[in-house]
N, C-alpha and C. Protein backbone atom coordinates (compact mmCIF):
# COMPACT_ATOMS: atom_id res chain seq x y z
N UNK A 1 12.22 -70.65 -47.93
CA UNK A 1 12.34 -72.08 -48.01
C UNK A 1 11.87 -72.52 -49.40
N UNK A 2 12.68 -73.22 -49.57
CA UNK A 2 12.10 -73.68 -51.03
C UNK A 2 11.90 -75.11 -50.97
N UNK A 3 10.54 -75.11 -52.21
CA UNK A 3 9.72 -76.50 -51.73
C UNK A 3 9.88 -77.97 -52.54
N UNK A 4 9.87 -77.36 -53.87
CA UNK A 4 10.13 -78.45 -54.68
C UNK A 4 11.67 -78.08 -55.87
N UNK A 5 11.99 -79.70 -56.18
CA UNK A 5 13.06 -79.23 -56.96
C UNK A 5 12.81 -78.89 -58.63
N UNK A 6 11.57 -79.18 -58.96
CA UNK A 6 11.13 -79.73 -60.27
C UNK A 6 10.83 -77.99 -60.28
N UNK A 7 11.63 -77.63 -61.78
CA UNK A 7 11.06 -76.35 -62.40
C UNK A 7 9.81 -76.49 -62.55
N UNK A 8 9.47 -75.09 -61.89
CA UNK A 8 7.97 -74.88 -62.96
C UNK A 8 7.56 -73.51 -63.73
N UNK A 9 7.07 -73.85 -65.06
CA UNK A 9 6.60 -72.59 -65.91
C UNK A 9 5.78 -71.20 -64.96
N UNK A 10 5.63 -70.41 -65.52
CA UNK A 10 4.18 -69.82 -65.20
C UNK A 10 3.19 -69.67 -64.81
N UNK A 11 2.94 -70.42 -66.07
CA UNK A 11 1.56 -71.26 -66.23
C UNK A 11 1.30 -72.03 -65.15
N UNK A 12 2.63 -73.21 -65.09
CA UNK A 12 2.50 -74.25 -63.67
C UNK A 12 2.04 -73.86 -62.86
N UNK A 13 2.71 -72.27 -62.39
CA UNK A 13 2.99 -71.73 -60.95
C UNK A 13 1.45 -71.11 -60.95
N UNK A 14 0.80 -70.19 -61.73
CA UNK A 14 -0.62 -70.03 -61.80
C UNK A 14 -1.35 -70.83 -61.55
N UNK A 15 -0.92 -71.99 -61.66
CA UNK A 15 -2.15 -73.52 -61.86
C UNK A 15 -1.73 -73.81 -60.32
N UNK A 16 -0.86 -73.81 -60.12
CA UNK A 16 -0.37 -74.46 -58.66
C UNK A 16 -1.18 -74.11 -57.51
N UNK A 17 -1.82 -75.20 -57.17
CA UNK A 17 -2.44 -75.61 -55.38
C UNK A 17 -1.77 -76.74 -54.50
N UNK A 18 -1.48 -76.48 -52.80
CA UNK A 18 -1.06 -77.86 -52.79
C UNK A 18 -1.73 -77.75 -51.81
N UNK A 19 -3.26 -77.20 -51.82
CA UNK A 19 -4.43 -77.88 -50.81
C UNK A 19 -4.31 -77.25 -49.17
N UNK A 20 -3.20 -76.01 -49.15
CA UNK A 20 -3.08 -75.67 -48.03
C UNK A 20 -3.49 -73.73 -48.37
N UNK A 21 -3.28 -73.14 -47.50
CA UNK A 21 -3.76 -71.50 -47.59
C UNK A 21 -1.73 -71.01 -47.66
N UNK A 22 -0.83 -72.02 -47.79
CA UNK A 22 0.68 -71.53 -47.93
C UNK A 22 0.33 -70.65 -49.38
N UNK A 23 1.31 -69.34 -49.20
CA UNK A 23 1.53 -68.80 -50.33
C UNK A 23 3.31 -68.98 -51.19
N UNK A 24 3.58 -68.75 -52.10
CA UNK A 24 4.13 -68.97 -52.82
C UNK A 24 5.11 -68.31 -54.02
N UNK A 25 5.63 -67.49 -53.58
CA UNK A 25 6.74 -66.53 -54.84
C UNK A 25 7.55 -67.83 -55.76
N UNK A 26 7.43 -67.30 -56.89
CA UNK A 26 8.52 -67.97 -57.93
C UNK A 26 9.52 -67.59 -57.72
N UNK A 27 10.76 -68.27 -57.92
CA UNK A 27 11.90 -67.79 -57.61
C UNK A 27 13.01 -68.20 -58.70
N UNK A 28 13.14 -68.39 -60.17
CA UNK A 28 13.75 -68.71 -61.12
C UNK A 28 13.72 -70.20 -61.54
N UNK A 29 11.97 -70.29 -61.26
CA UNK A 29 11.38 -71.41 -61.34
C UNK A 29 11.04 -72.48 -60.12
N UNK A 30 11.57 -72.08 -58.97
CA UNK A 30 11.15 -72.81 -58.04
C UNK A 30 10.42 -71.88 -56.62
N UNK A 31 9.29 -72.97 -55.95
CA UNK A 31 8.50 -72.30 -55.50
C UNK A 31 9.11 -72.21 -53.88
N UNK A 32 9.30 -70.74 -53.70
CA UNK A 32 9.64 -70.43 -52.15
C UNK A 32 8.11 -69.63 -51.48
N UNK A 33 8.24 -70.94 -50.29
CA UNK A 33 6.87 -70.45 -49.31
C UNK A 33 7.13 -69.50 -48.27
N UNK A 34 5.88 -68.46 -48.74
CA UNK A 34 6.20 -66.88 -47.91
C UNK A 34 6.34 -67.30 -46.33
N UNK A 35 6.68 -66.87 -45.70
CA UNK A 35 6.67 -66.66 -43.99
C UNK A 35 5.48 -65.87 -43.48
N UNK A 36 5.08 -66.59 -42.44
CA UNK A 36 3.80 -65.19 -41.79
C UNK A 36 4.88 -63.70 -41.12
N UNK A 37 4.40 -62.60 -41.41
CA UNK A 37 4.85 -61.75 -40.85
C UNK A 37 4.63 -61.75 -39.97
N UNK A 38 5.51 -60.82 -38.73
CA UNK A 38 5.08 -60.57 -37.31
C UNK A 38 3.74 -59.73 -37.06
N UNK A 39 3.55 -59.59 -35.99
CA UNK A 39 2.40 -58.77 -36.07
C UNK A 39 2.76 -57.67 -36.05
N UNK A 40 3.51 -56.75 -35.88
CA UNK A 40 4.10 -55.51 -36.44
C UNK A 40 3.56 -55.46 -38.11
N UNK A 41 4.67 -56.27 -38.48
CA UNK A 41 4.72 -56.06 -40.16
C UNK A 41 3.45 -56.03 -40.79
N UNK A 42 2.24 -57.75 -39.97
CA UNK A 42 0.80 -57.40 -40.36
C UNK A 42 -0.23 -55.80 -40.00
N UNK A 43 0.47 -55.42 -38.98
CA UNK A 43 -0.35 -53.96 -38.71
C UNK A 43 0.40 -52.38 -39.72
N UNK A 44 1.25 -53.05 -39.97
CA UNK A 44 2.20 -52.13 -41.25
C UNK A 44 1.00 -51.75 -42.47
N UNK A 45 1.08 -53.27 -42.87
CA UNK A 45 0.10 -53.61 -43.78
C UNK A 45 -1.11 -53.23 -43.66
N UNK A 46 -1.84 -53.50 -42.85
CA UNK A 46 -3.11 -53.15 -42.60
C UNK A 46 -3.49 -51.71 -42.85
N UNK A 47 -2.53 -50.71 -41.92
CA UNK A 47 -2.26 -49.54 -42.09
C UNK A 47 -2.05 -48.80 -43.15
N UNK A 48 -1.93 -49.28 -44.32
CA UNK A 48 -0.65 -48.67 -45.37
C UNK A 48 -2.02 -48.79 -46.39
N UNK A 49 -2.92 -49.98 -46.28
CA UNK A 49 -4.01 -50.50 -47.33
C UNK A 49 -5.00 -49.46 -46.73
N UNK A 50 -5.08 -49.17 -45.47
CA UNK A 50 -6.33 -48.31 -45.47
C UNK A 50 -6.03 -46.90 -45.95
N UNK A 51 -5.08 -46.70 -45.28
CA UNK A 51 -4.50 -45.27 -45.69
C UNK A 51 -4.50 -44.62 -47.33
N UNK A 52 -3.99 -46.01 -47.86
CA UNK A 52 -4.20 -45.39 -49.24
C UNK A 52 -5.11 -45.56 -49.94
N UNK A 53 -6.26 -46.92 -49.43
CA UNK A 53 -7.69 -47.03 -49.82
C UNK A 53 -8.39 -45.40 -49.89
N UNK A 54 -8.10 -45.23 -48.80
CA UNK A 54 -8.71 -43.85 -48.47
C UNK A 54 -8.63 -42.69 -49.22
N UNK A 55 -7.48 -42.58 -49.57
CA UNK A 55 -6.54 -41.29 -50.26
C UNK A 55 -7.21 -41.71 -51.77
N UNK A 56 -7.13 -43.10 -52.06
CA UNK A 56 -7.79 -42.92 -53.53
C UNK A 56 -8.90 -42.85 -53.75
N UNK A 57 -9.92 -43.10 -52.54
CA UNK A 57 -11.19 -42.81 -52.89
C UNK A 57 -11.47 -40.98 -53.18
N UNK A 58 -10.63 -40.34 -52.05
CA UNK A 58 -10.89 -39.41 -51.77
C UNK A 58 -10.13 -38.73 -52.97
N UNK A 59 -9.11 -39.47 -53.68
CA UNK A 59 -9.01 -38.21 -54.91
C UNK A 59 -9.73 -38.70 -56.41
N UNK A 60 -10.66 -39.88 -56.01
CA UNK A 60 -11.04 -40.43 -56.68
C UNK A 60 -10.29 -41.04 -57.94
N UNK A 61 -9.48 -41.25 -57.38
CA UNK A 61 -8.20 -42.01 -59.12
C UNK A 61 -8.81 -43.69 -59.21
N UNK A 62 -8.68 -43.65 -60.92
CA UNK A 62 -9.18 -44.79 -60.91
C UNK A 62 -8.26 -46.06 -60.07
N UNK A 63 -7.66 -46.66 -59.18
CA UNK A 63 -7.05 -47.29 -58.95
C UNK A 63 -7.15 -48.04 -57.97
N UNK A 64 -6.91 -49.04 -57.31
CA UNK A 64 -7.36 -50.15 -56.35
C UNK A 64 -5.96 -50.20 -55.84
N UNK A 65 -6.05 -50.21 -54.07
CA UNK A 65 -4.89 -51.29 -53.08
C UNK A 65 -4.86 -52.52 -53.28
N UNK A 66 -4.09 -53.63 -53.62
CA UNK A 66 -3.90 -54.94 -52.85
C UNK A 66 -2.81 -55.42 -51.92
N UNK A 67 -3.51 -55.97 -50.83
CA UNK A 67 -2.58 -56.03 -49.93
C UNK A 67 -1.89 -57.47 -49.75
N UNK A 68 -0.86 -58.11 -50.40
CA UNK A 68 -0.66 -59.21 -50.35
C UNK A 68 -1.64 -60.43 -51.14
N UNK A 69 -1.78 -60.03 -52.14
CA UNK A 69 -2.75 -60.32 -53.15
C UNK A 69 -2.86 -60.63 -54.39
N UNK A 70 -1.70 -59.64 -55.12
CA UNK A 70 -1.03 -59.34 -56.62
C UNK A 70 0.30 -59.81 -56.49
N UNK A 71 0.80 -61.03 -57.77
CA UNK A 71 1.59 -61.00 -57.76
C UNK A 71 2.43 -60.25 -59.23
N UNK A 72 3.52 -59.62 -59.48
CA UNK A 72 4.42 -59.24 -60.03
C UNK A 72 5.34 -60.02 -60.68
N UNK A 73 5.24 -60.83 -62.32
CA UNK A 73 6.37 -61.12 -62.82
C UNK A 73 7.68 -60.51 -62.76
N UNK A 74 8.72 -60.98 -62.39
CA UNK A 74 10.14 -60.00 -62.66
C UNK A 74 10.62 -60.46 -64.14
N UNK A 75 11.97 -59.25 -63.92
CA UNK A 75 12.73 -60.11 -65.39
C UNK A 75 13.35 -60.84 -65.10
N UNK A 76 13.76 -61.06 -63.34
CA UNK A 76 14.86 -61.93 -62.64
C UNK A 76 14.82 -63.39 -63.61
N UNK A 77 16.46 -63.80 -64.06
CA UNK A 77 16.25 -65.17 -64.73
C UNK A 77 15.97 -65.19 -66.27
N UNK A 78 17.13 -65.43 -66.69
CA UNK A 78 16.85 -66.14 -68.13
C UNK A 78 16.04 -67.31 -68.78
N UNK A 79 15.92 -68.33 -67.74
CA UNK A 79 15.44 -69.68 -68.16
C UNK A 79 13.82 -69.92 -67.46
N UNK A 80 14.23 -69.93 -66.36
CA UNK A 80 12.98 -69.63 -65.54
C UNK A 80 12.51 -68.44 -65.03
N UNK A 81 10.98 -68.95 -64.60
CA UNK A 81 10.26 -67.48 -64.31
C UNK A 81 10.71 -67.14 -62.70
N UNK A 82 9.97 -65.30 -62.15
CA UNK A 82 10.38 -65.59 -61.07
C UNK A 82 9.22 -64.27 -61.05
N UNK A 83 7.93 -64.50 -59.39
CA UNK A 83 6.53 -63.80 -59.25
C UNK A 83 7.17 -63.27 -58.03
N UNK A 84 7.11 -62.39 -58.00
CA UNK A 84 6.61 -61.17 -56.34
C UNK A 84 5.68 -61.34 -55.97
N UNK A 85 5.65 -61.47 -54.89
CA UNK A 85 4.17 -61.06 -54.19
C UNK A 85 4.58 -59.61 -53.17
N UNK A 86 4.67 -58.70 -53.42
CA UNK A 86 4.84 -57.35 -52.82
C UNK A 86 3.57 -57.38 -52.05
N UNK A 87 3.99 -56.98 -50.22
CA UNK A 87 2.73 -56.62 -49.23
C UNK A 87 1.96 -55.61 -49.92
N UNK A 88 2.16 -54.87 -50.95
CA UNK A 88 1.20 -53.75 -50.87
C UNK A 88 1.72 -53.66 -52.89
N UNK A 89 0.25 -53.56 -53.34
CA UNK A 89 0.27 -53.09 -54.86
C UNK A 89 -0.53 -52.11 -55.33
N UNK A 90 -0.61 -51.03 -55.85
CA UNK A 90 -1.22 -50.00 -56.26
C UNK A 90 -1.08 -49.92 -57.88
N UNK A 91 -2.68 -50.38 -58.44
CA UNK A 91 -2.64 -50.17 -60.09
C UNK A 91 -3.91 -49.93 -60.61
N UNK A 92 -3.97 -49.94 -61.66
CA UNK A 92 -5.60 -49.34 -62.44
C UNK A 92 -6.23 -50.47 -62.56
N UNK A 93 -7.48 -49.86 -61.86
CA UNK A 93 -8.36 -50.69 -61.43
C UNK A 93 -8.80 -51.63 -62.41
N UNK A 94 -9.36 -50.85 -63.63
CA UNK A 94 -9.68 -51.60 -64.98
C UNK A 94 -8.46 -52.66 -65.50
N UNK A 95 -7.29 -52.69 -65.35
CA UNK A 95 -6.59 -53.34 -65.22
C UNK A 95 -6.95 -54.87 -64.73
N UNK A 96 -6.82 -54.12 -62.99
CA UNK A 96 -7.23 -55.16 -62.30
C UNK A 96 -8.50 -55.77 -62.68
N UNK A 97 -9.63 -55.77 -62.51
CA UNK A 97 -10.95 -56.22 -63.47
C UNK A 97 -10.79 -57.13 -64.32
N UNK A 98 -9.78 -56.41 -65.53
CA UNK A 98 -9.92 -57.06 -66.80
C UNK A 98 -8.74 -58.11 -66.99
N UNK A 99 -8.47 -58.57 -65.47
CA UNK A 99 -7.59 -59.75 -65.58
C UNK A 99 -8.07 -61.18 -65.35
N UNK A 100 -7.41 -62.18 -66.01
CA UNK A 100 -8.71 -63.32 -66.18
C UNK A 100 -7.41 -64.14 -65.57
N UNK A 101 -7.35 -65.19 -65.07
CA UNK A 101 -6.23 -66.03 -64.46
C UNK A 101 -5.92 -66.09 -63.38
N UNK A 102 -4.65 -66.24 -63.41
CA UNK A 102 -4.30 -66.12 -62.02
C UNK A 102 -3.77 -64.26 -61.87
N UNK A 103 -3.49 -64.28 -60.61
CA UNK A 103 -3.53 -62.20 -60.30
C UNK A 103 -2.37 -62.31 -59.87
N UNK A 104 -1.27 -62.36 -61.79
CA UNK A 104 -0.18 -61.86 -61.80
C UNK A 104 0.10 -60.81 -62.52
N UNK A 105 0.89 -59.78 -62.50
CA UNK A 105 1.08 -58.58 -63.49
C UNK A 105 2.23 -59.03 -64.39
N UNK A 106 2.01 -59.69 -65.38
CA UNK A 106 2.74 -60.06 -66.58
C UNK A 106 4.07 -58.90 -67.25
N UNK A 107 4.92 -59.68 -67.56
CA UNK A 107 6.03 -58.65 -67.86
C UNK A 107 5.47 -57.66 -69.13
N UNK A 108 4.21 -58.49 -70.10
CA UNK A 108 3.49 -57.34 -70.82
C UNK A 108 2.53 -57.16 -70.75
N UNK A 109 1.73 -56.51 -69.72
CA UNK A 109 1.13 -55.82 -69.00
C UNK A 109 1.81 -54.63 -68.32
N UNK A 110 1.25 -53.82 -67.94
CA UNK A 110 1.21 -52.34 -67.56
C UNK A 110 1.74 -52.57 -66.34
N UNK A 111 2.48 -51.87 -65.56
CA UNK A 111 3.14 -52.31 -64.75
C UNK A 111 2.31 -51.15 -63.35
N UNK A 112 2.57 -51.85 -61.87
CA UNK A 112 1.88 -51.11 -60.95
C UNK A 112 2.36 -49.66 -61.16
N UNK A 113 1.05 -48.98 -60.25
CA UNK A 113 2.07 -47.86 -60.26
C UNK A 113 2.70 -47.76 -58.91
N UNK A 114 2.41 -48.24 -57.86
CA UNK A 114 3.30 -48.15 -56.91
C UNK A 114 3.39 -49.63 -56.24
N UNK A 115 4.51 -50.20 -55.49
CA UNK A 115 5.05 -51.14 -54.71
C UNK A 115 5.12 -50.87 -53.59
N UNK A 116 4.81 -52.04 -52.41
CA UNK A 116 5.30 -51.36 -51.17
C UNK A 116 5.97 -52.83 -50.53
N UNK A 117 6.79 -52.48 -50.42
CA UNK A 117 7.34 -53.91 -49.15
C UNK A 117 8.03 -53.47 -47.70
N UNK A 118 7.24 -54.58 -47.04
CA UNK A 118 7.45 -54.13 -45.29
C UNK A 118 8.76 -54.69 -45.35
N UNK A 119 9.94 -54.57 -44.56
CA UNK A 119 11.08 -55.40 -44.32
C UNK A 119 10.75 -56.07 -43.16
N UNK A 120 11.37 -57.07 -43.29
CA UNK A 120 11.37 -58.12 -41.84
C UNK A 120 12.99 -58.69 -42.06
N UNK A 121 13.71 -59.41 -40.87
CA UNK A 121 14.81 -60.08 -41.02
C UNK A 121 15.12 -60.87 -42.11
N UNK A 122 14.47 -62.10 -42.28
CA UNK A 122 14.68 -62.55 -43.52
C UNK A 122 14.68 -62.12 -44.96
N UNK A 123 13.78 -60.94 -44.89
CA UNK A 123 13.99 -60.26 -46.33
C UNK A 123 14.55 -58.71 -46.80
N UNK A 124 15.47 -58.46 -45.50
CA UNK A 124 15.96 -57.44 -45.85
C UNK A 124 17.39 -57.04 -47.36
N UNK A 125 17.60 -58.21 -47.14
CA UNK A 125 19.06 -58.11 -48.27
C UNK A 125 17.91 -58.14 -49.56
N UNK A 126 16.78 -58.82 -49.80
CA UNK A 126 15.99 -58.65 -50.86
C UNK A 126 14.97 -57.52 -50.88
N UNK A 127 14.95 -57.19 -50.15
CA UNK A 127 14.19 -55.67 -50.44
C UNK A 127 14.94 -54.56 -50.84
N UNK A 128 15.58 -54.75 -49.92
CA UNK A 128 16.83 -53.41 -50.23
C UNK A 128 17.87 -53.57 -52.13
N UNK A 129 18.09 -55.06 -52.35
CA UNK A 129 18.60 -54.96 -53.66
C UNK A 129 18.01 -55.74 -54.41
N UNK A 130 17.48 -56.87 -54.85
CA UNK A 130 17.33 -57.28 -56.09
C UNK A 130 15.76 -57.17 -55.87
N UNK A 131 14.49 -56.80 -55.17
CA UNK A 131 13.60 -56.19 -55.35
C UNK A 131 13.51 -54.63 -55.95
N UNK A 132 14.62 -53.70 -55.53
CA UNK A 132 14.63 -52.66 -56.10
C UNK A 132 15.25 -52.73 -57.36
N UNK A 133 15.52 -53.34 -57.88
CA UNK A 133 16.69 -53.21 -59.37
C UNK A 133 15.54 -53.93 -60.10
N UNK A 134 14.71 -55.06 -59.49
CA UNK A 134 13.77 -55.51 -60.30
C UNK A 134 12.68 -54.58 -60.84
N UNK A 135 12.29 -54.03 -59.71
CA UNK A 135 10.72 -53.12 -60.38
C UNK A 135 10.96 -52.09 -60.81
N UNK A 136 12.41 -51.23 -60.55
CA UNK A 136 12.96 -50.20 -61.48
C UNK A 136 13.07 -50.92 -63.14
N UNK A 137 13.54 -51.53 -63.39
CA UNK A 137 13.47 -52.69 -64.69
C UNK A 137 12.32 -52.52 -65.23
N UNK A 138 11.16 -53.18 -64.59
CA UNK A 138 9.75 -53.28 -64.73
C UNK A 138 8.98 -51.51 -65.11
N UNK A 139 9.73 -50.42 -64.77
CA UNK A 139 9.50 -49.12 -64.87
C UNK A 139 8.11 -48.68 -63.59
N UNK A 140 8.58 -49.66 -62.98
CA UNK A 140 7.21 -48.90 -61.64
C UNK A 140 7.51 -47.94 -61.31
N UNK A 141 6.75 -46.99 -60.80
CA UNK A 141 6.93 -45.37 -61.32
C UNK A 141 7.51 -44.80 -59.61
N UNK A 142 6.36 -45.66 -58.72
CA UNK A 142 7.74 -45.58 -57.28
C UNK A 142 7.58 -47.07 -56.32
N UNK A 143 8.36 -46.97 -55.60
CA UNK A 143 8.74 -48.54 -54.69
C UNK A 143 8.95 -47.72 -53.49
N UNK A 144 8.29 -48.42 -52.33
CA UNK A 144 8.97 -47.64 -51.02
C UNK A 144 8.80 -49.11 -50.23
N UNK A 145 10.24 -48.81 -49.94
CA UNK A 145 10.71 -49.75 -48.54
C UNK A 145 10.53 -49.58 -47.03
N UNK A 146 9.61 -50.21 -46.48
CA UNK A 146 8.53 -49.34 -45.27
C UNK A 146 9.95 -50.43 -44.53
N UNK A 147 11.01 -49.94 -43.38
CA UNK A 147 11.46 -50.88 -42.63
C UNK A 147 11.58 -50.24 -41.15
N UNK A 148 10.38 -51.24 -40.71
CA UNK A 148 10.73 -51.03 -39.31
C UNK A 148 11.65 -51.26 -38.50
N UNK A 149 12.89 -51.82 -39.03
CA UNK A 149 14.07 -52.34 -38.28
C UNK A 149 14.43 -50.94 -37.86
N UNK A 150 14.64 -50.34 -39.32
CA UNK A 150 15.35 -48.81 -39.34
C UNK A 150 14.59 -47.78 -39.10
N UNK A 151 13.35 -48.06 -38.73
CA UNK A 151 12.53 -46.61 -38.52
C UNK A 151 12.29 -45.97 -40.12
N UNK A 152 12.02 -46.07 -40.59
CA UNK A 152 12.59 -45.46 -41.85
C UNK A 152 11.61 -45.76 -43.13
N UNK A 153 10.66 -45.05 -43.71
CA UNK A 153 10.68 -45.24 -45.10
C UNK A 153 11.40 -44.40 -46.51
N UNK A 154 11.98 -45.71 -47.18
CA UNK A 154 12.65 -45.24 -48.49
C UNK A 154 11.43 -45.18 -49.59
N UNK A 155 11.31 -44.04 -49.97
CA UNK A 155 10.70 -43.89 -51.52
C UNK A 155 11.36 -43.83 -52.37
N UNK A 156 11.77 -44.98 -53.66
CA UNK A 156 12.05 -44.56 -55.11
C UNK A 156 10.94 -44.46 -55.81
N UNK A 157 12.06 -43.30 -56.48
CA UNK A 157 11.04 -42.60 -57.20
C UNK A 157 11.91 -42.70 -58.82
N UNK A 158 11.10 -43.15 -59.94
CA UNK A 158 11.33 -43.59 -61.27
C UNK A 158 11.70 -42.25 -61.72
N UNK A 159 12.87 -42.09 -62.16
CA UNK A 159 13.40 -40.35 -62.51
C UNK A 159 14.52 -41.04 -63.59
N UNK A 160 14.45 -40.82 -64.94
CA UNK A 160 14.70 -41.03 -66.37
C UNK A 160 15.66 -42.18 -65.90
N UNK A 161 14.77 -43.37 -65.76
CA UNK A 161 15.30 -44.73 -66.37
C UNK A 161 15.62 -45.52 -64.77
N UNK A 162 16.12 -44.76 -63.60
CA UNK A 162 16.19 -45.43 -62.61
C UNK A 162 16.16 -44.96 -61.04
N UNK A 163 16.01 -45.46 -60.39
CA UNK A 163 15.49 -44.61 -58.92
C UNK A 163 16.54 -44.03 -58.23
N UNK A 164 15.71 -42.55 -57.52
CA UNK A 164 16.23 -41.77 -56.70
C UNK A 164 15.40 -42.18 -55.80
N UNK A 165 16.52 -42.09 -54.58
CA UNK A 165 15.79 -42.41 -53.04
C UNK A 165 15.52 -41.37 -52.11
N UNK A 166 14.85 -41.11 -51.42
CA UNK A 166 14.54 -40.42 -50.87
C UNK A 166 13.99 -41.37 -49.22
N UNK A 167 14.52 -40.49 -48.09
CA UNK A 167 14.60 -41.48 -46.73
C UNK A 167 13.56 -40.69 -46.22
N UNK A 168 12.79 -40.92 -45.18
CA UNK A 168 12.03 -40.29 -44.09
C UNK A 168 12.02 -41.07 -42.98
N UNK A 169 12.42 -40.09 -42.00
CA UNK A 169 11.89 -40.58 -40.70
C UNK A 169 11.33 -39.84 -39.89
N UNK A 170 10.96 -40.25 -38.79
CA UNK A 170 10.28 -39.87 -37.65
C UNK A 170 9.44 -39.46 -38.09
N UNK A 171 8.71 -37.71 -37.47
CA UNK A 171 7.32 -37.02 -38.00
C UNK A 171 7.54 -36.48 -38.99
N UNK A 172 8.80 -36.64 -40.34
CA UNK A 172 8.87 -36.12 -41.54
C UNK A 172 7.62 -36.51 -42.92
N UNK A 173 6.75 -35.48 -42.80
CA UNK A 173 5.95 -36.07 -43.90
C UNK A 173 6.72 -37.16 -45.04
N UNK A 174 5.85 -37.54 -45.44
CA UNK A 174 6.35 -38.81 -46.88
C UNK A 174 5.67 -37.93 -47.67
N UNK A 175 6.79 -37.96 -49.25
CA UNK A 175 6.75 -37.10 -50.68
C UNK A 175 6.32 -38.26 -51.24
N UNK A 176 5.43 -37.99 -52.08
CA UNK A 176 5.16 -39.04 -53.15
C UNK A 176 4.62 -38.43 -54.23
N UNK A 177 5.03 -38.70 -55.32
CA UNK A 177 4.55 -38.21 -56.42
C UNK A 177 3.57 -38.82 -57.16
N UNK A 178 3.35 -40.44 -56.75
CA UNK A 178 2.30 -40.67 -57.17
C UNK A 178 1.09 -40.73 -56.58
N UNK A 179 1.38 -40.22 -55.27
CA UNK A 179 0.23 -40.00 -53.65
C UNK A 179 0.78 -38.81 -53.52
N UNK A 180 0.38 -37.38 -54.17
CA UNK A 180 1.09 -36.09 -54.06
C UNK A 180 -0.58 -35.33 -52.46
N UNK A 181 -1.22 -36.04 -52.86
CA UNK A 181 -2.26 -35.37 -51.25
C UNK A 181 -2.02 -36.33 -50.28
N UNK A 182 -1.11 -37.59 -49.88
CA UNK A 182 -1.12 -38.34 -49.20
C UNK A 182 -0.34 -37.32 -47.74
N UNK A 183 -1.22 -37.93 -46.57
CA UNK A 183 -0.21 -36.97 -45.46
C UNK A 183 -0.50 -38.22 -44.59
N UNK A 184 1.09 -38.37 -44.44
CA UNK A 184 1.65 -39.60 -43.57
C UNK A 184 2.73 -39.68 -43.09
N UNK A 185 3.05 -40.18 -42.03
CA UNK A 185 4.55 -39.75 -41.96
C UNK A 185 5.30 -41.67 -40.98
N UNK A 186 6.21 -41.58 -40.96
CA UNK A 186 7.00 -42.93 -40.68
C UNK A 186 6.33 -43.44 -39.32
N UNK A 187 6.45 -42.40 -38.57
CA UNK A 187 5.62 -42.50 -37.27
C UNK A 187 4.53 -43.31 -37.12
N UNK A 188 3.59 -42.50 -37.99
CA UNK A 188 2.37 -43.05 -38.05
C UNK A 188 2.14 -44.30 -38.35
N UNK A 189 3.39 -44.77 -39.48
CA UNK A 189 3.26 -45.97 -40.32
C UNK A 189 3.48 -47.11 -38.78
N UNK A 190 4.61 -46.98 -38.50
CA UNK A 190 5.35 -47.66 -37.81
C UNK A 190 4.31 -47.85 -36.31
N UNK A 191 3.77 -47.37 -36.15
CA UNK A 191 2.62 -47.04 -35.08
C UNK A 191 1.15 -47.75 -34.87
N UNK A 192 0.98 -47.87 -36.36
CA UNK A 192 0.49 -48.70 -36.87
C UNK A 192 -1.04 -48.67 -36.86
């Protein structure tokens, strides 16, 4: 849904409160208000942040989960801007720290190293294409499309310039190259 008609910068959209806990993606300058997920999709989430909380403590990499938290400039749009808010962000921590503003990842800034988005009905045609063409752009190193419609997680994986996919389902471990000790499998995700 989109809220207002009046473009707004960046900057605007960083500055922007309208006194409620609604969140807010840019969308080529205008502000579309997120939907609550089902409770599926919230236990997706929940799941996916501990799991990999875990995995990075335990391989100790410098890097932090956010779960619906970080937003992502795209290149989407010539004139106006346009922010992600991806359920799930994985990046260097010092990064994160040494960001002063609002908690967007700027098109020059270092880009995550991993993405995760749950699918739900309304955002499947955008997960599946102009979220993936975006953060391949951005050079995020992988994106995985957790969709419970399909049972199914897709991992791209950043391989010279643009993504290879790779599907899993059921009790098929998940490959990740940037979670190469991660042991998880669709099941589990989806299970929640």
């Amino acid at each position: 849904m989109t809220i207002s008609t009046q473009k707004l910068s960046l900057a605007e959209y960083l500055a922007y409160h309208d006194g409620t806990d609604n969140r807010y993606e840019l969308v080529e300058g205008e502000l579309r208000r997120m939907s609550l997920g089902t409770v599926q999709h919230t236990k997706i989430i929940r799941f996916l942040d501990r799991k990999l909380d875990a995995t990075i403590a335990q391989s100790q990499q410098p890097w932090v989960v956010l779960a619906t938290l970080m937003g992502v400039q795209s290149p989407r749009g010539r004139r106006w801007d346009t922010v992600c808010i991806p359920d799930l962000v994985v990046m260097i921590a010092d990064q994160y720290e040494g960001m002063d503003g609002g908690a967007v990842i700027t098109l020059d800034q270092t880009p995550p190293l991993l993405v995760i988005e749950v699918v739900s009905p309304s955002t499947q045609t955008e997960d599946y294409r102009s979220k993936r063409v975006e953060y391949c752009v951005l050079d995020i190193l992988e994106y995985w499309i957790v969709d419970p419609l399909e049972q199914r997680v897709m991992v791209c994986v950043l391989e010279e310039g643009s993504y290879t996919d790779y599907v899993f389902t059921g009790d098929t471990p998940i490959v990740s190259p940037v979670f190469p000790t991660l042991h998880l499998t669709p099941a589990q995700i989806f299970a929640g």
